[in-house]
Protein backbone atom coordinates (compact mmCIF):
# COMPACT_ATOMS: atom_id res chain seq x y z
CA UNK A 1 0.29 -29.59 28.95
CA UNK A 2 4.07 -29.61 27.51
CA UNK A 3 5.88 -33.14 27.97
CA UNK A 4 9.85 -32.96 28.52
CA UNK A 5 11.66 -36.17 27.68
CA UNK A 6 15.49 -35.65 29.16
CA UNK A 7 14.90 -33.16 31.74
CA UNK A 8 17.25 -34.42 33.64
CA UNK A 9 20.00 -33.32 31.26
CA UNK A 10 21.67 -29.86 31.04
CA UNK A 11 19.31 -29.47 27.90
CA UNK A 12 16.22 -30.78 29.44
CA UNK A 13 16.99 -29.20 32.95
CA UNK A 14 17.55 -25.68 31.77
CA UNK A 15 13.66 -25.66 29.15
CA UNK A 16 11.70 -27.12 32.38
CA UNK A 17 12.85 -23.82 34.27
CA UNK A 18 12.29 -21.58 30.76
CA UNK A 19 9.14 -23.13 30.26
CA UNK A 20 7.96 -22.92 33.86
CA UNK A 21 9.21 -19.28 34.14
CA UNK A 22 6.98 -18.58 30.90
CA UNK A 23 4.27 -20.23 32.37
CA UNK A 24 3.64 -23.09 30.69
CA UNK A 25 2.23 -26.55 32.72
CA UNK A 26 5.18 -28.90 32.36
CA UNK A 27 5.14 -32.85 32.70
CA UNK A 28 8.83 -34.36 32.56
CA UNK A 29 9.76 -37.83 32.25
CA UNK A 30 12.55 -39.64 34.16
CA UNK A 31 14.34 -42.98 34.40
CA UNK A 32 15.91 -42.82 37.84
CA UNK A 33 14.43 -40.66 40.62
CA UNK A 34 18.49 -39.98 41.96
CA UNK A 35 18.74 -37.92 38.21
CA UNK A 36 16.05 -35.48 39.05
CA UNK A 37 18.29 -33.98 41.86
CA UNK A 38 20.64 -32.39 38.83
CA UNK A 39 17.31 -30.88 37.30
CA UNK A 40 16.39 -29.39 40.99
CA UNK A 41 20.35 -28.53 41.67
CA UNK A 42 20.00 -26.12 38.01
CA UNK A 43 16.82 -24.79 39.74
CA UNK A 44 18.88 -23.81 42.60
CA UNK A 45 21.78 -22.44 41.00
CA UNK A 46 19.30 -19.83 38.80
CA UNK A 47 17.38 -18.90 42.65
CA UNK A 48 14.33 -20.89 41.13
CA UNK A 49 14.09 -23.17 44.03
CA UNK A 50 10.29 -22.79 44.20
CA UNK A 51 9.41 -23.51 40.43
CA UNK A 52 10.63 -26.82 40.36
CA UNK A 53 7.46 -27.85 42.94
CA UNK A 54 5.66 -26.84 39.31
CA UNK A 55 7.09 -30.07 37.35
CA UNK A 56 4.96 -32.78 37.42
CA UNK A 57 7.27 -36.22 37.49
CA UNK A 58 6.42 -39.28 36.01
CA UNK A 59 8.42 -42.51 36.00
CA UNK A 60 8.51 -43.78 31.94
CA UNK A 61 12.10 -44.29 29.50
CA UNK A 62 11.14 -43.88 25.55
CA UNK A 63 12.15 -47.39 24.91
CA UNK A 64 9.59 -48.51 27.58
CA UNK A 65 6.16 -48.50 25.04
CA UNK A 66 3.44 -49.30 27.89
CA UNK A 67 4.97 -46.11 29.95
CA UNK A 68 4.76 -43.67 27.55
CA UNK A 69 0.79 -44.34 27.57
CA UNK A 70 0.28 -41.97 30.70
CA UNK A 71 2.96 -39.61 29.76
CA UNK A 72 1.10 -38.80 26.70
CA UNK A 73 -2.27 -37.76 29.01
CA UNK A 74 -3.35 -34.55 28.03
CA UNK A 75 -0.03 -33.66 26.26
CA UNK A 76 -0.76 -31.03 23.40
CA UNK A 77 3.19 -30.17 22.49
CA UNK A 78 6.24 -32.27 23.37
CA UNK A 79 10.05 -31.28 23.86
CA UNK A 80 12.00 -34.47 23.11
CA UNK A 81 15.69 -33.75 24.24
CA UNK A 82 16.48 -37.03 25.60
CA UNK A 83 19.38 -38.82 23.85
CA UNK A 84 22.44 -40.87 24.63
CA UNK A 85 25.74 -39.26 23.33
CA UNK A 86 28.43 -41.18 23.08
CA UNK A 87 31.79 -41.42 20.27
CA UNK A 88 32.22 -44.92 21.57
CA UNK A 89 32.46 -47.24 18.31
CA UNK A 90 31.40 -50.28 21.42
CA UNK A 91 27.67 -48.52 21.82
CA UNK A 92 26.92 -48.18 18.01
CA UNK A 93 23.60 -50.62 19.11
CA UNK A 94 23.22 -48.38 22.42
CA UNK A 95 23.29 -45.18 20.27
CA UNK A 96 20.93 -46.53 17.40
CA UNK A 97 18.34 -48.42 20.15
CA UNK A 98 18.09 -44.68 22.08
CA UNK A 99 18.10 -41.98 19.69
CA UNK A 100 16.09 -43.80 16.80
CA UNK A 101 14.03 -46.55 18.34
CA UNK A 102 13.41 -43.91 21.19
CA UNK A 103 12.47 -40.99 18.59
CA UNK A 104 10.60 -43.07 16.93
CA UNK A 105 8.10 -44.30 19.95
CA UNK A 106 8.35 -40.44 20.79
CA UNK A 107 6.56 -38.74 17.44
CA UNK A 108 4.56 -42.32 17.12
CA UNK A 109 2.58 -41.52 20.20
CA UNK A 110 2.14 -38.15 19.21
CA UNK A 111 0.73 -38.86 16.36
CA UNK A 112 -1.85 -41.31 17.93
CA UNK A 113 -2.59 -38.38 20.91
CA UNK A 114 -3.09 -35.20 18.33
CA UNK A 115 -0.35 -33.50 19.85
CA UNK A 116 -0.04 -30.26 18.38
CA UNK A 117 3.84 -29.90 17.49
CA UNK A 118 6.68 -31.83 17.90
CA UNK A 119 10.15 -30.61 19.16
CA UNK A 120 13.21 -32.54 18.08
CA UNK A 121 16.96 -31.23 19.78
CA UNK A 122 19.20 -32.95 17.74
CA UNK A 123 22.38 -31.69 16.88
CA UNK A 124 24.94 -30.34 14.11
CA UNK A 125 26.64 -33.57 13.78
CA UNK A 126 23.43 -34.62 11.39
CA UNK A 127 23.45 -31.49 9.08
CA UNK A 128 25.20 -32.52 5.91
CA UNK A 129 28.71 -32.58 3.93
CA UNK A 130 29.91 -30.01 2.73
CA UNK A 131 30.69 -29.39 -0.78
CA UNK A 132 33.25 -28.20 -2.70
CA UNK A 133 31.23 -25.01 -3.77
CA UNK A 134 29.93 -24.47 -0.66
CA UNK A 135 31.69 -22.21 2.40
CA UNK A 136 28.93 -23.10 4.89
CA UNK A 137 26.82 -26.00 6.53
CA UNK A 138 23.49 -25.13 6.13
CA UNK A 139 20.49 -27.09 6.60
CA UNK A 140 20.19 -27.46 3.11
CA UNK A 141 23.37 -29.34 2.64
CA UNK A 142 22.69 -32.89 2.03
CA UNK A 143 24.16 -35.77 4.38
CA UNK A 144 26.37 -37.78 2.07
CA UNK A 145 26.06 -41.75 3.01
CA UNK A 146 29.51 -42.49 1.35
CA UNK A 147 31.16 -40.03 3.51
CA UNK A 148 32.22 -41.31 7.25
CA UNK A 149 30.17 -40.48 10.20
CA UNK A 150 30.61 -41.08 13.51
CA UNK A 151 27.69 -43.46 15.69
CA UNK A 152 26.46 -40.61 16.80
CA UNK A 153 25.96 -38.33 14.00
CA UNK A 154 24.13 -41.13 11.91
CA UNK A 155 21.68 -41.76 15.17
CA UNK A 156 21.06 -39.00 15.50
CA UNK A 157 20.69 -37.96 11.01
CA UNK A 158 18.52 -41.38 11.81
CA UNK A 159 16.20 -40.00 14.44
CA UNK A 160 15.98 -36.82 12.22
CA UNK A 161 14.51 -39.42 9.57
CA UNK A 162 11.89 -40.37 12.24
CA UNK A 163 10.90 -37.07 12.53
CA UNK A 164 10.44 -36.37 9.03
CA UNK A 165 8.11 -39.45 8.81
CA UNK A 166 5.84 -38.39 11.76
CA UNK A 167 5.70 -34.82 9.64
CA UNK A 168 4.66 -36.77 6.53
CA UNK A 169 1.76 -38.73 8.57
CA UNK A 170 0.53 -35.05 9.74
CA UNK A 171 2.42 -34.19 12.92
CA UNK A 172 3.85 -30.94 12.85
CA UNK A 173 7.64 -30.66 13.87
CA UNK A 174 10.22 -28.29 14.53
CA UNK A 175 14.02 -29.64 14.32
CA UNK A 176 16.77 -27.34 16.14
CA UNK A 177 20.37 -28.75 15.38
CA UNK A 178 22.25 -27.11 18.44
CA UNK A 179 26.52 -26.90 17.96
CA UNK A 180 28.60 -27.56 20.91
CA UNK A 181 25.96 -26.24 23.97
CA UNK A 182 27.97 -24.50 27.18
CA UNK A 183 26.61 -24.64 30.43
CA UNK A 184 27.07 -22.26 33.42
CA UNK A 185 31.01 -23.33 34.78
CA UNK A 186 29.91 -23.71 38.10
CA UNK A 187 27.75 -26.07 37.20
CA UNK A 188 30.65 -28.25 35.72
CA UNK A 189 30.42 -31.20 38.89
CA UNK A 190 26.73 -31.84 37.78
CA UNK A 191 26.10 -32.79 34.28
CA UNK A 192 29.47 -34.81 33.26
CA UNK A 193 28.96 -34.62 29.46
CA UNK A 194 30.01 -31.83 26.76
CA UNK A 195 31.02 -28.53 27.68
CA UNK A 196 31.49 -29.75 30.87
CA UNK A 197 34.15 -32.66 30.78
CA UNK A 198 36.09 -29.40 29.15
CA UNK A 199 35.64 -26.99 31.49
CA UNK A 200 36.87 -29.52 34.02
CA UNK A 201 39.83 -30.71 31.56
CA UNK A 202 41.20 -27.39 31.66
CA UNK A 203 40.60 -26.84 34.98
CA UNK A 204 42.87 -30.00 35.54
CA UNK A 205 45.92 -28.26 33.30
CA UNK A 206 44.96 -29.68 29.58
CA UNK A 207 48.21 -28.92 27.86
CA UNK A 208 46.95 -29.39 24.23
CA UNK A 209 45.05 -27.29 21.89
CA UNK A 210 44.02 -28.06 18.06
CA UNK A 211 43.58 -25.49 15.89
CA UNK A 212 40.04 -27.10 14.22
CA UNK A 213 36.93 -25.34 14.61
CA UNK A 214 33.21 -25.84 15.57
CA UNK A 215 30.00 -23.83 16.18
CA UNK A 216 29.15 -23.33 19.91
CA UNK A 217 25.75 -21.61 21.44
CA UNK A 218 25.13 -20.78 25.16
CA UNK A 219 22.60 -23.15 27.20
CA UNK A 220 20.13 -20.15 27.45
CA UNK A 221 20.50 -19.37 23.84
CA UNK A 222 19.77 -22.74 22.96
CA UNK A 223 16.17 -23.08 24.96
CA UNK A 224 15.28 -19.52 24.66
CA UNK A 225 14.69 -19.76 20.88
CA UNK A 226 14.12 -23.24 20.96
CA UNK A 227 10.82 -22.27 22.67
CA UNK A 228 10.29 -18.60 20.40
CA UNK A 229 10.32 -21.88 17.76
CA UNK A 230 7.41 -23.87 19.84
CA UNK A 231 5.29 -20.58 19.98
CA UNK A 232 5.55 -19.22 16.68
CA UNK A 233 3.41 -20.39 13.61
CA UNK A 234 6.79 -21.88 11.88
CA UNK A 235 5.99 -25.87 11.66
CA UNK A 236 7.95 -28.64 9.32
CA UNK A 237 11.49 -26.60 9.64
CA UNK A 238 14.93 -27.17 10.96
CA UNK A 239 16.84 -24.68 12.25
CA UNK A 240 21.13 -24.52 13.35
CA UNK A 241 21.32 -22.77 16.15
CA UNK A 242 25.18 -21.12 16.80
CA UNK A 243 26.21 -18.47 18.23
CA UNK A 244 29.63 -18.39 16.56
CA UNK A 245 32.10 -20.87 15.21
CA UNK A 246 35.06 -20.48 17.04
CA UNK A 247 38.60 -21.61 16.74
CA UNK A 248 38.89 -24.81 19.97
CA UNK A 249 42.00 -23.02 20.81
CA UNK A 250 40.28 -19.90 20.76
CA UNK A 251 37.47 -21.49 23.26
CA UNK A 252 39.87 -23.25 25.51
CA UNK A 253 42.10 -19.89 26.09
CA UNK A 254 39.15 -18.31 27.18
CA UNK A 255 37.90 -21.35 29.07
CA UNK A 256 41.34 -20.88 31.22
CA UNK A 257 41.77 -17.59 31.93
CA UNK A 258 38.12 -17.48 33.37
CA UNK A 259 39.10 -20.61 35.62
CA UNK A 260 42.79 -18.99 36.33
CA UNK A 261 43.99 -22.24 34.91
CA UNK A 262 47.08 -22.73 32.77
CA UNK A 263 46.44 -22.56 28.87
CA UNK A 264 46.38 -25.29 26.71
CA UNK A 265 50.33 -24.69 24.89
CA UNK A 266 51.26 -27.71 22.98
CA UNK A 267 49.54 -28.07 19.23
CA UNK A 268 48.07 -31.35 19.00
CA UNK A 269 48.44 -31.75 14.98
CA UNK A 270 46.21 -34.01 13.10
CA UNK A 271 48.67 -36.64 13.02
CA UNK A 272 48.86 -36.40 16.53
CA UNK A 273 45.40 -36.64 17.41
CA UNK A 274 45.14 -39.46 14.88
CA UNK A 275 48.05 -41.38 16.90
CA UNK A 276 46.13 -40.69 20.03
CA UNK A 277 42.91 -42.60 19.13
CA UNK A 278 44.86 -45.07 17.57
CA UNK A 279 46.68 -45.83 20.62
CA UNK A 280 43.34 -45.57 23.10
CA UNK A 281 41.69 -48.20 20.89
CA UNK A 282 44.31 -49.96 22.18
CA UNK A 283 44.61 -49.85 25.75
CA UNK A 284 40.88 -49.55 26.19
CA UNK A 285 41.16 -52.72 24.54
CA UNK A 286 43.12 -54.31 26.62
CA UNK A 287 42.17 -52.43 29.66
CA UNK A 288 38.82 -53.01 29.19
CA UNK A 289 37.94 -49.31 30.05
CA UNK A 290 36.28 -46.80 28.20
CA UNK A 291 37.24 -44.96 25.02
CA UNK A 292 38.77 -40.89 26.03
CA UNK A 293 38.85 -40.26 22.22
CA UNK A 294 37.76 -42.05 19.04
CA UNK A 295 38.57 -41.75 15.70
CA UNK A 296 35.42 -39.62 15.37
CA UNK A 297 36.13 -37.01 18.11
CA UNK A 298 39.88 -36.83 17.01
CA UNK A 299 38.70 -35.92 13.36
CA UNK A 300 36.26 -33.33 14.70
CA UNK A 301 39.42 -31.60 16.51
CA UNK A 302 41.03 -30.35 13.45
CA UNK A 303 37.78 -30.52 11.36
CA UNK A 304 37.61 -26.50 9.60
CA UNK A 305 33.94 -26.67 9.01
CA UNK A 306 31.44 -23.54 9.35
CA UNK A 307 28.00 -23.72 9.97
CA UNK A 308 25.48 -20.84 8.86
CA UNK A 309 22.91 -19.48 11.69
CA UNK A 310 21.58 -17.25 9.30
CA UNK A 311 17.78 -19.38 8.91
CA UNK A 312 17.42 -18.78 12.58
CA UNK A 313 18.23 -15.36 12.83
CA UNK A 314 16.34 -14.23 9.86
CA UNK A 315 13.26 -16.48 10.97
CA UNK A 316 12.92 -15.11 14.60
CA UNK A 317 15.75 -11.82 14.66
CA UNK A 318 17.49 -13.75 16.80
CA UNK A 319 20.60 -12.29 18.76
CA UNK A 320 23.06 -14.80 20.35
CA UNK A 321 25.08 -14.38 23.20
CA UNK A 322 28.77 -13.48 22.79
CA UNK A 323 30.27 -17.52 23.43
CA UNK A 324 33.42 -15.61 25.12
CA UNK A 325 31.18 -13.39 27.35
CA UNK A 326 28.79 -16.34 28.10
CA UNK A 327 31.82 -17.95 29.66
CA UNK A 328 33.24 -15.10 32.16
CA UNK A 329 29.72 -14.63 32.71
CA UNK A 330 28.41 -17.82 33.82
CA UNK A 331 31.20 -18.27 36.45
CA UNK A 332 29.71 -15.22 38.18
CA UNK A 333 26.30 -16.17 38.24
């Protein structure tokens, strides 16, 4: 049996219906019953209605030790894509607790139950700094401690570390570092985070574009080979999985003119972005409301940075979806 931590996610929702299609027998764990109604609402949208009777539920969180015991029942591989993503400098502890302490309880029980192989979705954010000889991220390039990071990229470059551990003690792991994921549009109203707070930002009129880049990979792309990964005989790797690294003004035209929305037409210079967080900090301060952008997320915007898929595609032949088809597409499905 395959166990699914963060299947109620957009990650998590969309490998419970790949793995069901593909047969496997597929355990998920959830916090709150009310989440597992976005899992069944991506079941829905696909016309899978009927394979998401196959799931079997259990109640357990991966910072709740005791409750992982019955998860782990007759579990021979495990997906772990649950994670808390945040840019918030205010859940630094949050984001360390989750996506470390939680990682590590994940590949600790698998360890003590034999499972056979280990799935960690982590992300791009914990690949490392580039150099000044190199024109690509690989997953070769080292992670540079003096360098800033943002909370999130060192939880998750720390859950990495947990994985690498487990490997050492004799689990074997796979690590896929996803770049920005996109979802179907229409299912922007049900999963609030990532491609989806921009596909409803620009539905809304967002009148600002940067000119930074970032790699970005299609939901289905993303779980189809994360899976190829899980049934092949490749163990102890990590793998970046992109489809393309396109300009964010690029990805936002395209993200308009599929929604008939307005395009973003102001350039939000680094500066400008810069001033932005600086003056957030500030109001959420004294507003006591949540950050909109952080230091970390306003760097990102103008970062230039390229990331190499070519491990992946040379490992497995992969073919990724066109990122500018994927989104005309998906708001016809």
């Amino acid at each position: 049996m395959v166990l699914v931590t963060g299947g109620t996610g957009l990650v998590g929702a969309h490998l419970l219906l790949h793995l069901i299609e593909n047969g496997e027998n597929v355990r998920a764990i959830y916090r709150s019953e009310n989440n597992i109604q976005k899992t069944k609402s991506v079941f829905d949208f696909y016309k899978k209605t009927d394979l998401f009777e196959k799931i079997n539920w259990l109640e357990a969180d991966i910072l709740d030790v005791p409750s992982l015991e019955n998860a782990f029942i007759d579990i021979t591989h495990v997906y772990h894509c649950a994670a808390l993503i945040s840019f918030d400098p205010k859940e630094e502890e949050k984001l360390r607790k989750t996506n470390i302490e939680g990682t590590a309880n994940m590949v600790n029980f698998s360890i003590a139950k034999s499972v056979q192989k280990f799935c960690f979705i982590s992300s791009i954010a914990a690949l490392g700094d580039i150099a000044s000889h190199e024109t690509h991220i690989t997953e070769e390039t080292e992670w540079n401690p003096e360098k800033p990071h943002s909370d999130y990229a060192i939880s998750k470059y720390g859950a990495e570390m947990e994985v690498w551990r487990a490997q050492q003690e004799g689990l074997n792991v796979i690590i896929v570092n996803p770049g920005v994921i996109l979802g179907p549009i229409p299912m922007m109203d049900v999963f609030e985070q990532g491609s989806n707070e921009v596909y409803k930002k620009v539905s809304k009129g967002l009148s600002f574009y940067t000119l930074g880049n970032t790699g970005f990979i299609s939901i289905g792309d993303v779980v189809k080979t994360t899976f190829q990964l899980m049934k092949s005989e490749i163990k102890n790797e990590r793998f970046t999985l992109i489809a393309d690294n396109i300009v964010f003004r690029d990805i936002l035209n395209t993200i308009a003119d599929t929604l008939k929305a307005k395009r973003p037409h102001i350039h939000a210079k680094p500066f400008f972005m810069n001033f932005l967080w600086i003056s957030d900090a500030l109001f959420s301060t004294i507003f006591f409301r949540k950050r909109s952008i952080t230091k970390a997320t306003a760097k990102a915007s103008y970062s230039t940075n390229l990331y190499s898929n070519e491990k992946i595609k040379t490992a497995l032949g992969t073919v990724f979806s066109d990122i500018h088809q994927y989104i005309k597409d998906s708001s016809k499905l």
